[in-house]
N, C-alpha and C. Protein backbone atom coordinates (compact mmCIF):
# COMPACT_ATOMS: atom_id res chain seq x y z
N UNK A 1 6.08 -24.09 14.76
CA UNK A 1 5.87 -22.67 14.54
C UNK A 1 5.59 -22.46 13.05
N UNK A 2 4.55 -21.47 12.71
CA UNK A 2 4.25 -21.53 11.47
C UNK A 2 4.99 -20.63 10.46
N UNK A 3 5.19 -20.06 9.68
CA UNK A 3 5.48 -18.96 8.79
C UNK A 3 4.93 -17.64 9.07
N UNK A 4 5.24 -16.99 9.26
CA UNK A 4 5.24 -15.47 9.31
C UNK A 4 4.51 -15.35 7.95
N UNK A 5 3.53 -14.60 7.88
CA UNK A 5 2.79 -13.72 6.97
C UNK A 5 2.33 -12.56 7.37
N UNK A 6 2.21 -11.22 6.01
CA UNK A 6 1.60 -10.42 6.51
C UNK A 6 -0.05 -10.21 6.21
N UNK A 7 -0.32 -9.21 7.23
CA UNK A 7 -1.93 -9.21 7.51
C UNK A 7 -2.51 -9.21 6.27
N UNK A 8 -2.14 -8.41 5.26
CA UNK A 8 -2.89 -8.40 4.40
C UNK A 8 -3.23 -9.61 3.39
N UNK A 9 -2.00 -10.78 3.49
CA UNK A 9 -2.12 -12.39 3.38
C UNK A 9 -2.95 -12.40 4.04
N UNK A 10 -3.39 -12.87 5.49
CA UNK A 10 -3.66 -13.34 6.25
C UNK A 10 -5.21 -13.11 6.12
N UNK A 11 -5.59 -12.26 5.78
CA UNK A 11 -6.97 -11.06 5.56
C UNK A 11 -7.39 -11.96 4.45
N UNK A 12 -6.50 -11.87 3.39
CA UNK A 12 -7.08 -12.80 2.13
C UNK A 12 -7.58 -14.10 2.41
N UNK A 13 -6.62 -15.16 3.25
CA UNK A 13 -7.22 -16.40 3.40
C UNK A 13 -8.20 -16.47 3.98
N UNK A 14 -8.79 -15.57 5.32
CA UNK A 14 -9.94 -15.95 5.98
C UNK A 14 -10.66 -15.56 5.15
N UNK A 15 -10.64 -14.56 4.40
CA UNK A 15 -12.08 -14.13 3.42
C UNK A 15 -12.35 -15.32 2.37
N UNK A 16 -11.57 -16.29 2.16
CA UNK A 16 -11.21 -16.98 0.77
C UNK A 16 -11.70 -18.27 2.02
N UNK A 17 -11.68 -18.78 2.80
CA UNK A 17 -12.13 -19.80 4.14
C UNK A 17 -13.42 -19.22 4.13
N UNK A 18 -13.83 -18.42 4.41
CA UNK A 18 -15.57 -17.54 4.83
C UNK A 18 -15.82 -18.11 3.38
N UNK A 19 -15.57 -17.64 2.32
CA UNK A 19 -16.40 -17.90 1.09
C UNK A 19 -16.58 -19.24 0.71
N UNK A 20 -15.46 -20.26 1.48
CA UNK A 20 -15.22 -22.05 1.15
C UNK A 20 -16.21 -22.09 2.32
N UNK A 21 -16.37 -21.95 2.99
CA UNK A 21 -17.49 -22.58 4.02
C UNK A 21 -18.68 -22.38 3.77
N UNK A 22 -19.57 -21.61 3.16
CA UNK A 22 -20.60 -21.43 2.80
C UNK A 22 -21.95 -20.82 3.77
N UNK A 23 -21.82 -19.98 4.26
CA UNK A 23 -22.18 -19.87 5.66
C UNK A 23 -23.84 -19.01 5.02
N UNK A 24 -24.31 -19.29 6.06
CA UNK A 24 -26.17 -18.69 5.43
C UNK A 24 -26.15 -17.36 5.73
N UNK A 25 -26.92 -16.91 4.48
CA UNK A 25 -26.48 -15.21 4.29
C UNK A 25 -27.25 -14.91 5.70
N UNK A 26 -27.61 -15.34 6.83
CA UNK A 26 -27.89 -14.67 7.97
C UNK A 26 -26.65 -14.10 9.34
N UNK A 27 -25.61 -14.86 8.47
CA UNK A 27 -24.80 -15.04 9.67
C UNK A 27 -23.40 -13.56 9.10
N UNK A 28 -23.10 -12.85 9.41
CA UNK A 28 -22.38 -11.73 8.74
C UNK A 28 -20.67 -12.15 9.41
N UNK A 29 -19.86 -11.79 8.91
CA UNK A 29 -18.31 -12.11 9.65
C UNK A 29 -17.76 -10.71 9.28
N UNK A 30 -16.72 -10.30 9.95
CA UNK A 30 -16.08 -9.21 9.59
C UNK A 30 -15.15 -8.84 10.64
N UNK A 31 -14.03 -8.42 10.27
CA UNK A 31 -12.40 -8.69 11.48
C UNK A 31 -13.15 -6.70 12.15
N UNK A 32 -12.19 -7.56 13.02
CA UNK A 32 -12.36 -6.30 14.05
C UNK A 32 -10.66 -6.11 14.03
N UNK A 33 -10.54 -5.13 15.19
CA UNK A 33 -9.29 -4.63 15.67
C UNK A 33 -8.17 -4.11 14.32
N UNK A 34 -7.00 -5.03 14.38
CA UNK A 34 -6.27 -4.34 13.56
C UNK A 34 -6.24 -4.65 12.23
N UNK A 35 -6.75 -5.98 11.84
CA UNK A 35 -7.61 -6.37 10.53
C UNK A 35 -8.55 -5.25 10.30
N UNK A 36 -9.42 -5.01 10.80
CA UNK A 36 -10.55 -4.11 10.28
C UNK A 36 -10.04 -2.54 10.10
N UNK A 37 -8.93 -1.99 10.86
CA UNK A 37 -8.07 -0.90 10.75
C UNK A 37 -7.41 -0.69 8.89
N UNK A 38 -6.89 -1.64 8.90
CA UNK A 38 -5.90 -2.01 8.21
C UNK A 38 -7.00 -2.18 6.44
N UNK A 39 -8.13 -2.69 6.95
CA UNK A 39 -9.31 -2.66 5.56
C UNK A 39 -9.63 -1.26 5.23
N UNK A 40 -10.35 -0.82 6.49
CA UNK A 40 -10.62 0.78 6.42
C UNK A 40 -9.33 1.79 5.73
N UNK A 41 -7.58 1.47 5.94
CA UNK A 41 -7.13 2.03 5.23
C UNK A 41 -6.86 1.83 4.08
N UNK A 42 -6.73 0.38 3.77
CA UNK A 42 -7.13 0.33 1.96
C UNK A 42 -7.88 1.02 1.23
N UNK A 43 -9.17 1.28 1.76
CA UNK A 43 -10.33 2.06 1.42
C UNK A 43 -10.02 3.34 0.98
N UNK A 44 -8.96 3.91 2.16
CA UNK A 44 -8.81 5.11 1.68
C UNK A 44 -7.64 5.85 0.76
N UNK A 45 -7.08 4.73 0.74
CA UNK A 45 -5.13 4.42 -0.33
C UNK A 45 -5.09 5.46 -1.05
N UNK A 46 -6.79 5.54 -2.26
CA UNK A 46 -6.31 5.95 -3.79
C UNK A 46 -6.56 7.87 -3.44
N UNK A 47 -7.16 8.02 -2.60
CA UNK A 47 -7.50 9.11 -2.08
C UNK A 47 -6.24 9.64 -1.26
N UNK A 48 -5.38 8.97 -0.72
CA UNK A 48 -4.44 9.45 -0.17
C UNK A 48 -3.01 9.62 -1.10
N UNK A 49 -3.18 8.68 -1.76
CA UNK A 49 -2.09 9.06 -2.78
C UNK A 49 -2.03 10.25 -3.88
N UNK A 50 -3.59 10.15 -3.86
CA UNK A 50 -3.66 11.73 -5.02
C UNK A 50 -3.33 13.18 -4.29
N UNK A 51 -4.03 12.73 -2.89
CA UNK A 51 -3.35 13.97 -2.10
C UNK A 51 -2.25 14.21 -2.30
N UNK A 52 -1.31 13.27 -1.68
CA UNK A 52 0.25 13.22 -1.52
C UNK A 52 1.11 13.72 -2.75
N UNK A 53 0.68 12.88 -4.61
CA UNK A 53 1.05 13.72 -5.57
C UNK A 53 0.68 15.34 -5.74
N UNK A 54 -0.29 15.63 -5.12
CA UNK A 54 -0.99 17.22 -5.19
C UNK A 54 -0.22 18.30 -4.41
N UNK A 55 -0.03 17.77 -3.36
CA UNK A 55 0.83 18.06 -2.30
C UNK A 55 1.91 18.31 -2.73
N UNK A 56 3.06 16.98 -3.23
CA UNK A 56 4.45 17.23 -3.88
C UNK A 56 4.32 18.41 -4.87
N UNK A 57 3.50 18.07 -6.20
CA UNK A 57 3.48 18.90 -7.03
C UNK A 57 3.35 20.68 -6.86
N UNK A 58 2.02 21.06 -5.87
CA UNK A 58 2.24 22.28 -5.30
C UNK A 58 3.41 22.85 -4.48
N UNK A 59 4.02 22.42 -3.92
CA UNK A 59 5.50 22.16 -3.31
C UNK A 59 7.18 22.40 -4.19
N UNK A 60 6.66 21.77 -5.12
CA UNK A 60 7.64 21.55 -6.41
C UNK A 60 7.12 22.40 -7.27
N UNK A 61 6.19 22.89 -7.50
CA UNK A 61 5.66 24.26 -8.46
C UNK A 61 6.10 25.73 -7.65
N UNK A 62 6.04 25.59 -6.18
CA UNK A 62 6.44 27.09 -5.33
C UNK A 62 7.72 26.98 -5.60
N UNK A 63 8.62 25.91 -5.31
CA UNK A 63 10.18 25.47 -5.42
C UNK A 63 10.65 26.11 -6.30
N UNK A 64 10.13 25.60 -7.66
CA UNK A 64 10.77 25.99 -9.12
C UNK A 64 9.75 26.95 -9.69
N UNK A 65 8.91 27.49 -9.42
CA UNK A 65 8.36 28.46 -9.81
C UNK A 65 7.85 28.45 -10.93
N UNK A 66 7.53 26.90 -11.41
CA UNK A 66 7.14 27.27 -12.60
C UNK A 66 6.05 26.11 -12.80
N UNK A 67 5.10 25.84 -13.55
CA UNK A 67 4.16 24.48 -13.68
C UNK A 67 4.52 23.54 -14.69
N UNK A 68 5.41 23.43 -15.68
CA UNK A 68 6.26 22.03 -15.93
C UNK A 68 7.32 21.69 -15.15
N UNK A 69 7.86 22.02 -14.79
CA UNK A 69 8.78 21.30 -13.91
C UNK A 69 8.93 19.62 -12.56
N UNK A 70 7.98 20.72 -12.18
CA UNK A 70 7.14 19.34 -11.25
C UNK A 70 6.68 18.49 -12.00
N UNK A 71 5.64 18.46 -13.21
CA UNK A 71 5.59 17.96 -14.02
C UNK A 71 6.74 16.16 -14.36
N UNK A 72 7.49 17.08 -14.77
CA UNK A 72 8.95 16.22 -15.44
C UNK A 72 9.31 15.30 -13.95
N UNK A 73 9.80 16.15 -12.94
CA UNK A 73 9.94 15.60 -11.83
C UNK A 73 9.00 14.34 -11.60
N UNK A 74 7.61 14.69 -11.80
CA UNK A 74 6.99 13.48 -11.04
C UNK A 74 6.33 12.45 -12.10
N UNK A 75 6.87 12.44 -13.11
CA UNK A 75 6.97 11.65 -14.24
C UNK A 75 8.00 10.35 -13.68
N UNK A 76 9.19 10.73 -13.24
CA UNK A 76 10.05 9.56 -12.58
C UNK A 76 9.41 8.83 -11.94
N UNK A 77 8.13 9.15 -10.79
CA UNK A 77 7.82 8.10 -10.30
C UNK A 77 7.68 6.59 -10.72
N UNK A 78 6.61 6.60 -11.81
CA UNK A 78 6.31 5.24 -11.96
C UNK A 78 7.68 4.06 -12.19
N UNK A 79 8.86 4.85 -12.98
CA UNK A 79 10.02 4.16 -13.12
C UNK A 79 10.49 3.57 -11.70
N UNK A 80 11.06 4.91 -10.56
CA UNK A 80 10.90 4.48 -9.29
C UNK A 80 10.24 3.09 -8.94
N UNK A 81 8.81 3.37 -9.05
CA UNK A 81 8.13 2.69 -8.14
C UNK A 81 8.35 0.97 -8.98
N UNK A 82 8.53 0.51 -9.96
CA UNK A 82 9.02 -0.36 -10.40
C UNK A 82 10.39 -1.05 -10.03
N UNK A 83 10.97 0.05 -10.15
CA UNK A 83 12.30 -0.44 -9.48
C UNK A 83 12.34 -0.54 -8.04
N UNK A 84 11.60 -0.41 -7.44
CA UNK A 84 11.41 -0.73 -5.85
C UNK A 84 10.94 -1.98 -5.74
N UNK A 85 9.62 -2.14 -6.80
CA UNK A 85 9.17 -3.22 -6.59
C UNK A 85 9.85 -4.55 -6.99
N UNK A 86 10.77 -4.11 -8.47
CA UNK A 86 11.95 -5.55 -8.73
C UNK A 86 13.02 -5.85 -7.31
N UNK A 87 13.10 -4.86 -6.88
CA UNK A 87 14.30 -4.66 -5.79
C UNK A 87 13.66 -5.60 -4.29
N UNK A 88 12.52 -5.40 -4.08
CA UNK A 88 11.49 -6.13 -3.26
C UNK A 88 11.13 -7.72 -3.61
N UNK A 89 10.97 -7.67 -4.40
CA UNK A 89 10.73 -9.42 -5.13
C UNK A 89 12.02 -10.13 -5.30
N UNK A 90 13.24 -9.14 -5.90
CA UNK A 90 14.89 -10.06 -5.80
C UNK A 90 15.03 -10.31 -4.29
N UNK A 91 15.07 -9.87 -3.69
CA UNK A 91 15.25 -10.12 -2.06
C UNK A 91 14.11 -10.60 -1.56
N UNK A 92 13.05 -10.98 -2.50
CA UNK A 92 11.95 -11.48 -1.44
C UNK A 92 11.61 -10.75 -0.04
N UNK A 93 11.21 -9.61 -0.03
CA UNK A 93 10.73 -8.98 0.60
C UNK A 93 9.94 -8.40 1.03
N UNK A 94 8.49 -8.09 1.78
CA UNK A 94 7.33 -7.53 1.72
C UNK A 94 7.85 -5.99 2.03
N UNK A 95 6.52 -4.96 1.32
CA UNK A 95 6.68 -3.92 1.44
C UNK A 95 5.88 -3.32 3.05
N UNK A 96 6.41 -3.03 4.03
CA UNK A 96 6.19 -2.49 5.47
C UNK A 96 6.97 -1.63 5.86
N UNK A 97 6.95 -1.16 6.70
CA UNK A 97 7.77 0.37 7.66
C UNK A 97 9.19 -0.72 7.71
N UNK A 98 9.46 -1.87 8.16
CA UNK A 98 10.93 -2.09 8.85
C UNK A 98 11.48 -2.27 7.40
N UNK A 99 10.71 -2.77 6.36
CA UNK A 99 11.38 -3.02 5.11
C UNK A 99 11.97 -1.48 3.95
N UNK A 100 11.31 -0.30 4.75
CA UNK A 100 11.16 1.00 4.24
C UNK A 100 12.72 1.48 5.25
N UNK A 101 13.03 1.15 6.74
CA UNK A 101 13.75 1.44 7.24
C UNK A 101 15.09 1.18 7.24
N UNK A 102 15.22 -0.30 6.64
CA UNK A 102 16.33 -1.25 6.34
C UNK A 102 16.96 -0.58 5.34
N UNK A 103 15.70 -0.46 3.98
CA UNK A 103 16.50 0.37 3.07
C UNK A 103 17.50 1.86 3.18
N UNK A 104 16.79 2.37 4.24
CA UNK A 104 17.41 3.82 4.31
C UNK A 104 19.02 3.71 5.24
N UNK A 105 18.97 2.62 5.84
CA UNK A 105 20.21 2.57 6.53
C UNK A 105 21.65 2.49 5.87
């Protein structure tokens, strides 16, 4: 039985295999199903995250009623998101929904 990886590993090696094989630009490759799902939402990540800060921030500006506030508030993120990510690498852990769920328990 092999090692568990996730897709987005898994995505990397065949593309990194397609490019070692050398295949004649006639022949095209490209994942279907939940590989190709899973590309299409990369695509759309940086676009969804600006929403999501736009979102908080309008949210947190009606909240506190005021336009620094949210501000200050969402300044913490990047610290956050660092410390998630040391917290993820000490435990050797990939970032997914069961690894998002574990934490909250």
């Amino acid at each position: 039985m092999s090692e568990a990886v996730s897709l987005g590993e898994s995505t990397q090696v065949i593309e990194k295999a397609d490019q070692e094989i050398g295949l004649p630009s006639t022949i095209h490759a490209s994942f279907q199903g939940t590989a190709a799902a899973f590309q299409d939402s990369l695509a759309n990540e940086p676009i969804l995250i600006l929403a999501a800060l736009l979102t908080v921030y309008i949210v947190l500006g009606v909240l506190y009623e005021s336009y620094i506030h949210p501000i200050t508030i969402l300044s913490t993120l990047p610290s956050a998101g660092v410390g998630a990510i040391l917290a993820l690498l000490i435990f050797r852990k990939d970032l997914n929904v069961i690894v998002s769920s574990e934490c909250c328990c």
